[in-house]
PDB file of N, CA and C in Angstrom:
ATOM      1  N   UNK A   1     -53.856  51.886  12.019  1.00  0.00           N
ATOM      2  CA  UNK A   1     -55.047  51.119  12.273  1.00  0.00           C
ATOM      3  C   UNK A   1     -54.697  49.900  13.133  1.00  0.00           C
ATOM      4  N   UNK A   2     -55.170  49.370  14.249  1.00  0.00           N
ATOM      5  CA  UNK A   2     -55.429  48.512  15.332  1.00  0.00           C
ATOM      6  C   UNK A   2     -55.802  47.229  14.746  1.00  0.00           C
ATOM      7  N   UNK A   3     -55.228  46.054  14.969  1.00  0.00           N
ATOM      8  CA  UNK A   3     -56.040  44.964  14.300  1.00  0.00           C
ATOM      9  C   UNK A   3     -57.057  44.491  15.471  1.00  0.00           C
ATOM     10  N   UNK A   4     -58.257  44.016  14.679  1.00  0.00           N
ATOM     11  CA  UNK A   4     -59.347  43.303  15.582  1.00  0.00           C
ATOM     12  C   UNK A   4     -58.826  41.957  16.040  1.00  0.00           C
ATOM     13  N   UNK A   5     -58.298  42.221  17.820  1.00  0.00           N
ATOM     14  CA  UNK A   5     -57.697  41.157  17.847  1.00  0.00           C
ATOM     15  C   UNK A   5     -58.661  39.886  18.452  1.00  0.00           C
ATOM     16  N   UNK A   6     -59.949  40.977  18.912  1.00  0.00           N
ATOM     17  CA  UNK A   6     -60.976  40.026  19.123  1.00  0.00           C
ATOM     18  C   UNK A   6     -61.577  38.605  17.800  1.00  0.00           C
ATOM     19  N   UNK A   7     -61.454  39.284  17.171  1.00  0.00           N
ATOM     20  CA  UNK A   7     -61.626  38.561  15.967  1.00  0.00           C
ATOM     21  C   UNK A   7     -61.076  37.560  15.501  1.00  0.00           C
ATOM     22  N   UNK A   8     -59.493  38.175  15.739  1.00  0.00           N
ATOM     23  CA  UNK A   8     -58.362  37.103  15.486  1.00  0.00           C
ATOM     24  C   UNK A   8     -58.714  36.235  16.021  1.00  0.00           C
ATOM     25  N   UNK A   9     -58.605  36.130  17.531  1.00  0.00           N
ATOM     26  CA  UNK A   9     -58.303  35.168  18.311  1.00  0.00           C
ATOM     27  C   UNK A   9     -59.443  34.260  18.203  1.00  0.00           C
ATOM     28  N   UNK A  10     -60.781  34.799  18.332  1.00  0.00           N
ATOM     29  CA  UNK A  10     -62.301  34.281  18.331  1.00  0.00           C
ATOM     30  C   UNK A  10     -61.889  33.064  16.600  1.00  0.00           C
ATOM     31  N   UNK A  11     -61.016  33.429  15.597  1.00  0.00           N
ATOM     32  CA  UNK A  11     -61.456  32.399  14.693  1.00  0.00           C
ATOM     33  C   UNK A  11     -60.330  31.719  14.894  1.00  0.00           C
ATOM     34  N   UNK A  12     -59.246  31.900  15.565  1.00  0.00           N
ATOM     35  CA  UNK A  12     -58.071  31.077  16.273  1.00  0.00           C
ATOM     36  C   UNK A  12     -58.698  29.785  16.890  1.00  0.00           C
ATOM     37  N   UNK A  13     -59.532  29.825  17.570  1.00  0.00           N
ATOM     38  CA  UNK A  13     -60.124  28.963  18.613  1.00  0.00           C
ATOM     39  C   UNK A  13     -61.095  28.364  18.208  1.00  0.00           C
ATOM     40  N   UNK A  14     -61.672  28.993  17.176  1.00  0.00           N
ATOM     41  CA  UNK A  14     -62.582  28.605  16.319  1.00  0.00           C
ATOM     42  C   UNK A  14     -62.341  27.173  15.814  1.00  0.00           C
ATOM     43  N   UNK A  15     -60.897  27.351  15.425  1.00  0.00           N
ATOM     44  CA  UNK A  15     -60.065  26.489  14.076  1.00  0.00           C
ATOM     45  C   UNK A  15     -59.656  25.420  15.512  1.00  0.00           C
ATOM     46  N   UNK A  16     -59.205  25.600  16.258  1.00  0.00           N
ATOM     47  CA  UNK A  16     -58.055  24.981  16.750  1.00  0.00           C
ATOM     48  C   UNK A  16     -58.990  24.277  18.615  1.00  0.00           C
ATOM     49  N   UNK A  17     -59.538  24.724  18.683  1.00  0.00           N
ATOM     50  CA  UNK A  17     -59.979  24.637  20.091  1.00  0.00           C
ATOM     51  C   UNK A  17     -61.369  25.163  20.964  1.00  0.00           C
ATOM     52  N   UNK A  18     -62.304  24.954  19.867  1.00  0.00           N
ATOM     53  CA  UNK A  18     -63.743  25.352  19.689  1.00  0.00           C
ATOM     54  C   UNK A  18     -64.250  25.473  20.828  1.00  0.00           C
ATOM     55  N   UNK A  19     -63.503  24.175  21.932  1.00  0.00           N
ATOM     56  CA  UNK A  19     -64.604  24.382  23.227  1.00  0.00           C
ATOM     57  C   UNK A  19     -64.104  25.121  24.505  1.00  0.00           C
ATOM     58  N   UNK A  20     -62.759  25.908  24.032  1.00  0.00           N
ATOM     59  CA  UNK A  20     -62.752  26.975  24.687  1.00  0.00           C
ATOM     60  C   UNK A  20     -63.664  28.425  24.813  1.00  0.00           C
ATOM     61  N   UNK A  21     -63.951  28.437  23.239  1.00  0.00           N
ATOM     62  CA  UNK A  21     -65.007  29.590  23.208  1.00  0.00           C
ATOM     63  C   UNK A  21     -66.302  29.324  23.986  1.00  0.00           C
ATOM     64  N   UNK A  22     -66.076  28.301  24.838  1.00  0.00           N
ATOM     65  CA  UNK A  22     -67.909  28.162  25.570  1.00  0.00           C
ATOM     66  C   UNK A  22     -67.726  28.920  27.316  1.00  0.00           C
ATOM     67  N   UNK A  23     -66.081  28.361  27.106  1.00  0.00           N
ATOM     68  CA  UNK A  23     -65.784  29.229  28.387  1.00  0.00           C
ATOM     69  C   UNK A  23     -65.842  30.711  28.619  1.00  0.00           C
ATOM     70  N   UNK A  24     -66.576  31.178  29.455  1.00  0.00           N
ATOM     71  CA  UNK A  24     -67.511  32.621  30.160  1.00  0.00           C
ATOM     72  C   UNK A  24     -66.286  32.970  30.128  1.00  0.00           C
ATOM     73  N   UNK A  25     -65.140  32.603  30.942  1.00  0.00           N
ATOM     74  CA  UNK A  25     -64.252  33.377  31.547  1.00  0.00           C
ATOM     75  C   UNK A  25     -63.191  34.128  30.261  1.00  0.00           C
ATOM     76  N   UNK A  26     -63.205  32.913  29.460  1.00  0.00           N
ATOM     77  CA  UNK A  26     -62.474  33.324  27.916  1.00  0.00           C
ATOM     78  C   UNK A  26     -63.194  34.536  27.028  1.00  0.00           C
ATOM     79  N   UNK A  27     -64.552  34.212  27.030  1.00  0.00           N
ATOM     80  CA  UNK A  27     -65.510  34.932  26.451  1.00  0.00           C
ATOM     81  C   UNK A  27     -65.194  36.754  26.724  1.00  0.00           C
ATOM     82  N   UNK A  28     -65.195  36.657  28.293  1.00  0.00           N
ATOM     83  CA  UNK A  28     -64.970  38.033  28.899  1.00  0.00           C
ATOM     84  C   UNK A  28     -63.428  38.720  28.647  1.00  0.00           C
ATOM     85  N   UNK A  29     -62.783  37.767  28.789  1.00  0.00           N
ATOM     86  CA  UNK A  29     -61.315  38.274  28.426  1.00  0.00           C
ATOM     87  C   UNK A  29     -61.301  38.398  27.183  1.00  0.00           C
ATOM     88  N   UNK A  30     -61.753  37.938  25.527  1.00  0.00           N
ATOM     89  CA  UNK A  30     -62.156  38.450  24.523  1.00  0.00           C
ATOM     90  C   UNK A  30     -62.580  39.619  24.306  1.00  0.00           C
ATOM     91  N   UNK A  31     -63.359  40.144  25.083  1.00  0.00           N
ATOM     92  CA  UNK A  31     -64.413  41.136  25.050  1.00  0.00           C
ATOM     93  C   UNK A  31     -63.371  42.465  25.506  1.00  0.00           C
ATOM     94  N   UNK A  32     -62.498  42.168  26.284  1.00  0.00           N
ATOM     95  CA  UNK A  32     -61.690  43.273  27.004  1.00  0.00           C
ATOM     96  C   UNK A  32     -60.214  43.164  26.334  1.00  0.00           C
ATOM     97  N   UNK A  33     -60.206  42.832  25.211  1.00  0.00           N
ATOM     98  CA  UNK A  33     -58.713  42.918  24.585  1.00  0.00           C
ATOM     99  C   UNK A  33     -58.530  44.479  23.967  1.00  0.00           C
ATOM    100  N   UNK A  34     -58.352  45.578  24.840  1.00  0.00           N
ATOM    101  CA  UNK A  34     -57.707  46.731  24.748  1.00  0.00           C
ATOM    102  C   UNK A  34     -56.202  46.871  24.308  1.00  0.00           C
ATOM    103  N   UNK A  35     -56.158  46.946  25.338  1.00  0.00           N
ATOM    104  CA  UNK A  35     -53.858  47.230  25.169  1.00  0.00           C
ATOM    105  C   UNK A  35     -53.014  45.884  25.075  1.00  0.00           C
ATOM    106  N   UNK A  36     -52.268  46.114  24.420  1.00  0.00           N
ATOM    107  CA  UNK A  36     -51.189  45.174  23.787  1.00  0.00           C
ATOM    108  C   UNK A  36     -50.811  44.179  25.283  1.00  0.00           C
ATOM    109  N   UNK A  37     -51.059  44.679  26.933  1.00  0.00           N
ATOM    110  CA  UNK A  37     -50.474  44.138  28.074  1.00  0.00           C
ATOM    111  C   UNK A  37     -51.898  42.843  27.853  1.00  0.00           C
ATOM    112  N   UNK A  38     -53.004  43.154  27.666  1.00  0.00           N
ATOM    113  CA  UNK A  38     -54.593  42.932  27.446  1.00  0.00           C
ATOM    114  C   UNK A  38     -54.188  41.034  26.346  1.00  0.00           C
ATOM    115  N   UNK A  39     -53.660  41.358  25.170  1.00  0.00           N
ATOM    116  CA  UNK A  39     -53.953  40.445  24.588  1.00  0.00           C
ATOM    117  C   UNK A  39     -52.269  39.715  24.560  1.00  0.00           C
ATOM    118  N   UNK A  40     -51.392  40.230  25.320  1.00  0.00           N
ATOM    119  CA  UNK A  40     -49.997  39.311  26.004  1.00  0.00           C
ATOM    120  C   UNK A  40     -50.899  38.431  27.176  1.00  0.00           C
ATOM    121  N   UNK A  41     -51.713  39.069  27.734  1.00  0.00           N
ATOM    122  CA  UNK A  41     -51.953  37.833  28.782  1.00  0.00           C
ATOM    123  C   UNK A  41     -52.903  36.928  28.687  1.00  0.00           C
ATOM    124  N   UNK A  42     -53.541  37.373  27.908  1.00  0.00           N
ATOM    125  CA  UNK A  42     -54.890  36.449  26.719  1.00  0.00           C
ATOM    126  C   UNK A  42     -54.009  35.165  26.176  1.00  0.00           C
ATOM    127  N   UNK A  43     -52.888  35.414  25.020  1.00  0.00           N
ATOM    128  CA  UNK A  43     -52.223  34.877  24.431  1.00  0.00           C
ATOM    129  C   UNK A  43     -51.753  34.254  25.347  1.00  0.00           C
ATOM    130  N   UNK A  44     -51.355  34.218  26.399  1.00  0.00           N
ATOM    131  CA  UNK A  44     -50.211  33.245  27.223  1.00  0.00           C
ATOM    132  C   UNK A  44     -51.165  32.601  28.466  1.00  0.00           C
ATOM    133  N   UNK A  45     -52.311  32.731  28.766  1.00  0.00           N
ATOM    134  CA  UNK A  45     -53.641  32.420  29.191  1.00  0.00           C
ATOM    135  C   UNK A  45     -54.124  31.317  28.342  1.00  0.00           C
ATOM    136  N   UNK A  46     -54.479  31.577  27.011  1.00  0.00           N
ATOM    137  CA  UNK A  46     -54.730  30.973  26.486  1.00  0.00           C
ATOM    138  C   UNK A  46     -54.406  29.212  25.545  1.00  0.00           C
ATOM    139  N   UNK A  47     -53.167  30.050  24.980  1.00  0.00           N
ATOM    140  CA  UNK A  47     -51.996  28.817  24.407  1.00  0.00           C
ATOM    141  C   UNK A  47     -50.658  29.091  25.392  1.00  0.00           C
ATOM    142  N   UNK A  48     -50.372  27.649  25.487  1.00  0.00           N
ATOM    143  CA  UNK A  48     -49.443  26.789  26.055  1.00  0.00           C
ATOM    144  C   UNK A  48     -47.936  27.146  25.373  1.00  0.00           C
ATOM    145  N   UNK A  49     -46.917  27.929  25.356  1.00  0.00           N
ATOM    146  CA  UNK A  49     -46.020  27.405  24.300  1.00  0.00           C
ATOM    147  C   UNK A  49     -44.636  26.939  24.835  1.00  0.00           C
ATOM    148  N   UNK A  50     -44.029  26.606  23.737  1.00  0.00           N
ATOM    149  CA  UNK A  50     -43.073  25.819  24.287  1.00  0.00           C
ATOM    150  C   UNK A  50     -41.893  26.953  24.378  1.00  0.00           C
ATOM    151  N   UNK A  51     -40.858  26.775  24.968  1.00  0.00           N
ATOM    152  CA  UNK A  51     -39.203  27.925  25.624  1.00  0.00           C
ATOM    153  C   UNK A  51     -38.910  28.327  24.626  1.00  0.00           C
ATOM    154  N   UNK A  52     -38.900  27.216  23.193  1.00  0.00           N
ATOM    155  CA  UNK A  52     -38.207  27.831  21.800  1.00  0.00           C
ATOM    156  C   UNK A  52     -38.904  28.744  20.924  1.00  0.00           C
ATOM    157  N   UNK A  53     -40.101  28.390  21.486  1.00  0.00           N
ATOM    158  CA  UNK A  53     -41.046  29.074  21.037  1.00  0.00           C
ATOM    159  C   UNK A  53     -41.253  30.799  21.576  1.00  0.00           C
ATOM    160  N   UNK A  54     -41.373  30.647  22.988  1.00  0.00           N
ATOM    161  CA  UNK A  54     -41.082  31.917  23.885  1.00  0.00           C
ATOM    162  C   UNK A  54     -39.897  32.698  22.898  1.00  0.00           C
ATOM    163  N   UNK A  55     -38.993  31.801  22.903  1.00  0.00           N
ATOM    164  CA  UNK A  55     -37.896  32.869  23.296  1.00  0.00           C
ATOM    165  C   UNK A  55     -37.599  33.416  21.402  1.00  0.00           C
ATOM    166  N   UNK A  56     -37.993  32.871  20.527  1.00  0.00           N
ATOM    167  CA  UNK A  56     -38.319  33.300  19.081  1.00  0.00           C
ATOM    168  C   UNK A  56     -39.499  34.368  19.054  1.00  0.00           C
ATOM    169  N   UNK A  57     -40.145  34.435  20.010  1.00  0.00           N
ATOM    170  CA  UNK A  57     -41.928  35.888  20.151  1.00  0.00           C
ATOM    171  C   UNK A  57     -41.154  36.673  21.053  1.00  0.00           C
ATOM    172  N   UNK A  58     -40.103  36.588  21.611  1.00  0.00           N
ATOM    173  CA  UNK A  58     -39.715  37.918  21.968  1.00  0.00           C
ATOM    174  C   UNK A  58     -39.078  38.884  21.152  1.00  0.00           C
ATOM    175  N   UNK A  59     -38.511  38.398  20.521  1.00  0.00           N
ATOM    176  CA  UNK A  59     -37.882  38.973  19.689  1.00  0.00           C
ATOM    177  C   UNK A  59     -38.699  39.976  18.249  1.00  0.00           C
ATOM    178  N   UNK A  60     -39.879  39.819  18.627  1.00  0.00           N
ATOM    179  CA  UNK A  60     -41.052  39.961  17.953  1.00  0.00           C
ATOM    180  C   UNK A  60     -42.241  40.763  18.769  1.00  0.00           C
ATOM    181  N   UNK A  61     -41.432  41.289  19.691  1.00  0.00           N
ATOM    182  CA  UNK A  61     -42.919  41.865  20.408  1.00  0.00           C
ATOM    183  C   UNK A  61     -43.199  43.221  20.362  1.00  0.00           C
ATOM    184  N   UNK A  62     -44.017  44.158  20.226  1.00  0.00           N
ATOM    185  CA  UNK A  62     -43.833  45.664  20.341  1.00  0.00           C
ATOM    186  C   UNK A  62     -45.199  46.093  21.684  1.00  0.00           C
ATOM    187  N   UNK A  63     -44.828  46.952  22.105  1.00  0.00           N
ATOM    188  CA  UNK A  63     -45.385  47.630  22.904  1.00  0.00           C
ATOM    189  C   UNK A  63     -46.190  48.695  22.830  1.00  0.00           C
ATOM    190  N   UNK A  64     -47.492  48.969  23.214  1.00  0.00           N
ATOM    191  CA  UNK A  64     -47.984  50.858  22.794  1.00  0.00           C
ATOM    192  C   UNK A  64     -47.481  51.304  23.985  1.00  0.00           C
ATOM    193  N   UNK A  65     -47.912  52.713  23.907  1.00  0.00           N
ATOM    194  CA  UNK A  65     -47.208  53.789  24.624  1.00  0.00           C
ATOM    195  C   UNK A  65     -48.050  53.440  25.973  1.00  0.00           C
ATOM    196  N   UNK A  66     -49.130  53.127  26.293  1.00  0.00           N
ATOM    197  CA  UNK A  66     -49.600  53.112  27.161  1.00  0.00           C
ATOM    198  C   UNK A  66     -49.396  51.673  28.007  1.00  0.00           C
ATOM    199  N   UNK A  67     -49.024  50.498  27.674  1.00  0.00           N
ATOM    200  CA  UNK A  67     -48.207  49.807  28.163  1.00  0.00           C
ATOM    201  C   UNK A  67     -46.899  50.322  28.783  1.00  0.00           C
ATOM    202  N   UNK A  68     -45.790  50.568  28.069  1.00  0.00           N
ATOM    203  CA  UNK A  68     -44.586  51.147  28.303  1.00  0.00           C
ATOM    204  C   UNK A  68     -44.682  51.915  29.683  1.00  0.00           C
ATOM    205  N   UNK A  69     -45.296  52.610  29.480  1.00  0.00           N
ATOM    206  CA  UNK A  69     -45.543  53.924  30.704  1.00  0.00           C
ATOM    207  C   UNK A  69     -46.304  53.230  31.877  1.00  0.00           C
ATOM    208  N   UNK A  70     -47.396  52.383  31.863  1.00  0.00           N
ATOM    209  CA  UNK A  70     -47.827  51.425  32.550  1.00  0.00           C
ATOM    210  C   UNK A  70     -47.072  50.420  33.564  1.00  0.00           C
ATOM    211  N   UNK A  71     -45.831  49.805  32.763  1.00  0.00           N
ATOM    212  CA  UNK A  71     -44.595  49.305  33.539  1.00  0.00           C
ATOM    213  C   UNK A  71     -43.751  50.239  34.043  1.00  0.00           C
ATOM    214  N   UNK A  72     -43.227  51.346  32.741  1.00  0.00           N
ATOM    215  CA  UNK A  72     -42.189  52.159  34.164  1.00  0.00           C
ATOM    216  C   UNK A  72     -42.890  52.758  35.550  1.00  0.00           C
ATOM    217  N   UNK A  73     -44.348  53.378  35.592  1.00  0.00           N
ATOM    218  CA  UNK A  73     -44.648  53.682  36.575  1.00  0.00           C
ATOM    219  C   UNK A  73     -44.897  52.535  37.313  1.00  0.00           C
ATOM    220  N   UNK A  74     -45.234  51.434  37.141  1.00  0.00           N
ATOM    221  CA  UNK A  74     -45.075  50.042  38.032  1.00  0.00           C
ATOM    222  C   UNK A  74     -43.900  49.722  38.883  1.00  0.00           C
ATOM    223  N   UNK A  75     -42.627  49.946  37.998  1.00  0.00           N
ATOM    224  CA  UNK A  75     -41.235  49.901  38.220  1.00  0.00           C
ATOM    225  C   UNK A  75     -41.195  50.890  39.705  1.00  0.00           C
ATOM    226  N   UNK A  76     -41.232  52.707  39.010  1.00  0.00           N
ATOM    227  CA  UNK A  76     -41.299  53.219  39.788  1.00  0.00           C
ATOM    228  C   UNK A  76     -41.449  53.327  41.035  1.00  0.00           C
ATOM    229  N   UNK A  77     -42.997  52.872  41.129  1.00  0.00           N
ATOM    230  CA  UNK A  77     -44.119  52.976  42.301  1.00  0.00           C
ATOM    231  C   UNK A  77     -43.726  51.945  43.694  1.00  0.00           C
ATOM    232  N   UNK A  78     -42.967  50.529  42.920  1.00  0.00           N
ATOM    233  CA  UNK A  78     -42.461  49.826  43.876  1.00  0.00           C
ATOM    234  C   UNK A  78     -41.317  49.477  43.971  1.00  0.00           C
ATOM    235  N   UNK A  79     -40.226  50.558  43.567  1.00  0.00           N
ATOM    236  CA  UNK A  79     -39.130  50.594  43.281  1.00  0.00           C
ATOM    237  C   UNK A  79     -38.021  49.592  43.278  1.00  0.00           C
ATOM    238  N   UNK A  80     -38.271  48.475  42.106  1.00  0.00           N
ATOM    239  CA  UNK A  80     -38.001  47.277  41.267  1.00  0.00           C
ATOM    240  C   UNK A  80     -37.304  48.175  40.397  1.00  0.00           C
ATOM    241  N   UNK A  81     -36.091  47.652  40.438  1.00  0.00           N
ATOM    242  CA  UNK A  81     -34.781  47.655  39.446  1.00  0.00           C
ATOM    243  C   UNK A  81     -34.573  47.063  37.918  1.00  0.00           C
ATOM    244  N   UNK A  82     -34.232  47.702  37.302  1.00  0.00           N
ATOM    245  CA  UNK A  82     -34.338  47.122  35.785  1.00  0.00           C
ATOM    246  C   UNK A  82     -34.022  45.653  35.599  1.00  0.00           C
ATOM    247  N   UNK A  83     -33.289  45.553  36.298  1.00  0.00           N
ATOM    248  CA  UNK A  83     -33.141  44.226  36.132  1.00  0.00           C
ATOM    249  C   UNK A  83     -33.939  43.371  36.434  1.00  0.00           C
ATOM    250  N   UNK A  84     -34.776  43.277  37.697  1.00  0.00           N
ATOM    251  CA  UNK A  84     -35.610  42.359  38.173  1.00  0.00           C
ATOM    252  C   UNK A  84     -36.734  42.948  37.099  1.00  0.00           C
ATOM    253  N   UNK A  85     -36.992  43.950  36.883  1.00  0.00           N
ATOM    254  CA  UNK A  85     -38.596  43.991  35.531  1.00  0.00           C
ATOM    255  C   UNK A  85     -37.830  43.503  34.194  1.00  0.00           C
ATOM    256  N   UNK A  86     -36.745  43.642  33.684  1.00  0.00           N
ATOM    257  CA  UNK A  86     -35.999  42.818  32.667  1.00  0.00           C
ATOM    258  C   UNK A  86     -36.430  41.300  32.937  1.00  0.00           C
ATOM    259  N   UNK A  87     -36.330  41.015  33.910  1.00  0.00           N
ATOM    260  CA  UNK A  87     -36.439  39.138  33.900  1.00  0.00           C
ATOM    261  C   UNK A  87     -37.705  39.231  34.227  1.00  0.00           C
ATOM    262  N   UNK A  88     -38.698  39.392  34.946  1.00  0.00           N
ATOM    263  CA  UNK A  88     -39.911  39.363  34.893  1.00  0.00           C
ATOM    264  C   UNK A  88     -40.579  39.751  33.799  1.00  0.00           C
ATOM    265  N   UNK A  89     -40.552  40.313  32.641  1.00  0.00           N
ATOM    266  CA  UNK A  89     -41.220  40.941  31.690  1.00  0.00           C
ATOM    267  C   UNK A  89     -40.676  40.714  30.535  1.00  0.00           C
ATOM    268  N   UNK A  90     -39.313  39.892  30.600  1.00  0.00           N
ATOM    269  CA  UNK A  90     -38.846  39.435  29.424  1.00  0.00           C
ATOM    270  C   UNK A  90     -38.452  40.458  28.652  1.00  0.00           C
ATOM    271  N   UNK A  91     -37.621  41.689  29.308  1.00  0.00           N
ATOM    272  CA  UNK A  91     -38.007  43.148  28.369  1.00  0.00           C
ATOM    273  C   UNK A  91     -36.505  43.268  28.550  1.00  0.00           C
ATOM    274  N   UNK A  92     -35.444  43.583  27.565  1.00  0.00           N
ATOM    275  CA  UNK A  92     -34.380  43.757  27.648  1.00  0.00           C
ATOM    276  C   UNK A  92     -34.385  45.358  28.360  1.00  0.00           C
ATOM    277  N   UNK A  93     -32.749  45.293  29.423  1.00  0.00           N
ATOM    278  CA  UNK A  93     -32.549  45.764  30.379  1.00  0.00           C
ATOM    279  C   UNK A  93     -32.429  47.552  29.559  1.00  0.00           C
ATOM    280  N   UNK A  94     -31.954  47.084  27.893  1.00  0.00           N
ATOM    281  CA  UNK A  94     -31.523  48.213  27.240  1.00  0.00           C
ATOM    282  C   UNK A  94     -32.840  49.258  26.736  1.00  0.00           C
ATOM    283  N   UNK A  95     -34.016  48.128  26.270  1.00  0.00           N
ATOM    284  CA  UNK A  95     -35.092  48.462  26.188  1.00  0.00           C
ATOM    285  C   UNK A  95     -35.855  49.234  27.050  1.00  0.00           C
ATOM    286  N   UNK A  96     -35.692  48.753  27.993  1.00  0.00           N
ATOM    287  CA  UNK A  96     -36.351  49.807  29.424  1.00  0.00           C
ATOM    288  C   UNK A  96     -35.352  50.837  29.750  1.00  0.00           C
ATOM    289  N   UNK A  97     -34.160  50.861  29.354  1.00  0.00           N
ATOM    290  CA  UNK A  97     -33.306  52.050  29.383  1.00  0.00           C
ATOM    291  C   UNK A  97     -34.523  53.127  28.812  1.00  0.00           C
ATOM    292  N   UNK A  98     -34.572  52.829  27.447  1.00  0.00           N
ATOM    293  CA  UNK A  98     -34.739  53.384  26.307  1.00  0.00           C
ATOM    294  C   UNK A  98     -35.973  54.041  26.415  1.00  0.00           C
ATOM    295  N   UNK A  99     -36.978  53.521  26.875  1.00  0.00           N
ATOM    296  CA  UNK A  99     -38.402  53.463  27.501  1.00  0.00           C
ATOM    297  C   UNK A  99     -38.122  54.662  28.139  1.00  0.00           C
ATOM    298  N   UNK A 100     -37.565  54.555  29.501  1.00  0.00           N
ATOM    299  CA  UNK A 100     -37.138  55.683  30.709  1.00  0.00           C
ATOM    300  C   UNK A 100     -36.875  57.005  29.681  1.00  0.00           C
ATOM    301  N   UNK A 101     -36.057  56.861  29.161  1.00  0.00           N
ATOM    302  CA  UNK A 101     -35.308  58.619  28.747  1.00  0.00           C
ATOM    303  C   UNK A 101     -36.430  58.557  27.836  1.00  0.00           C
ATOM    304  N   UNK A 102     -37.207  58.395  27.082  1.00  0.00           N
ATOM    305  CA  UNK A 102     -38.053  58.690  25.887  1.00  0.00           C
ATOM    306  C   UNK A 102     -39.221  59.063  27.024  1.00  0.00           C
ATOM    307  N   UNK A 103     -39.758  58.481  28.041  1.00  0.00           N
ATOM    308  CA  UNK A 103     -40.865  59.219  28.576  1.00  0.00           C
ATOM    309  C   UNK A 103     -40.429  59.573  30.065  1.00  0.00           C
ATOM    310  N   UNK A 104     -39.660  60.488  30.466  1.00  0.00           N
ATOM    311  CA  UNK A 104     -38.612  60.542  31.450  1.00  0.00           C
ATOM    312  C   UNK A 104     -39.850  61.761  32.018  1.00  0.00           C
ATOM    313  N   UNK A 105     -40.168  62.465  31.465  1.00  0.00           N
ATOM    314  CA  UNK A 105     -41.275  63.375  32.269  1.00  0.00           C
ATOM    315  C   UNK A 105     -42.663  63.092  32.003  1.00  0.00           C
ATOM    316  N   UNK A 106     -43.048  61.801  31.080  1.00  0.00           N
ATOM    317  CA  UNK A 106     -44.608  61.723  31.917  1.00  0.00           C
ATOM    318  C   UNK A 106     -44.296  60.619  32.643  1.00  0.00           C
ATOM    319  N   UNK A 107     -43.593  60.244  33.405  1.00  0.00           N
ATOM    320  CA  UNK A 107     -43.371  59.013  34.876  1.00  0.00           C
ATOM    321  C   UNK A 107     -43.537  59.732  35.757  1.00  0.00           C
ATOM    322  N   UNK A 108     -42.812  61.229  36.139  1.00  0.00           N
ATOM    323  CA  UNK A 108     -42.809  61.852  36.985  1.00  0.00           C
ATOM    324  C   UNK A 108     -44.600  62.093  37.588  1.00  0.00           C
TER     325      UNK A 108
END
């Protein structure tokens, strides 16, 4: 089961920062929190955090399948090296190994 992350976030802001919810543009990006890529850029759109903070939520992050596959064919398509989507995406280099051989024929 999926958590309602619309929900979440809507009483997040509620609590913490009320007069963001008046903003249209927030409103709409609420409304479209689909895939896990959907509410990473909501979340980091939204709140500010600090490096120690970053770098303690990585360690904490999971991905759906349709993300995953979303970046390697990204990777793919503009043929960006693990490494440069490792530092851009904050995604260990081993992780996107791992990614690749687990969906190695739906990239193709």
């Amino acid at each position: 089961m999926r958590p309602n992350y619309k929900k979440i976030y809507q009483d997040m802001l509620k609590q913490d920062q009320p007069e963001k919810l008046q903003d249209p543009k927030i409103q709409t990006l609420l409304k479209n929190l689909k895939t896990t890529e959907d509410v990473l850029n909501f979340n980091e759109l939204v709140f500010k955090q600090s490096k120690e903070s970053l770098r303690n939520n990585q360690k904490l992050k999971t991905y759906d399948k349709k993300t995953m596959l979303k970046l390697l064919q990204y990777q793919k398509k503009h043929g960006f090296s693990t490494s440069y989507m490792s530092t851009k995406y904050k995604i260990s280099r081993t992780t996107l190994a791992k990614w690749k051989k687990t969906f190695e024929e739906e990239i193709q």
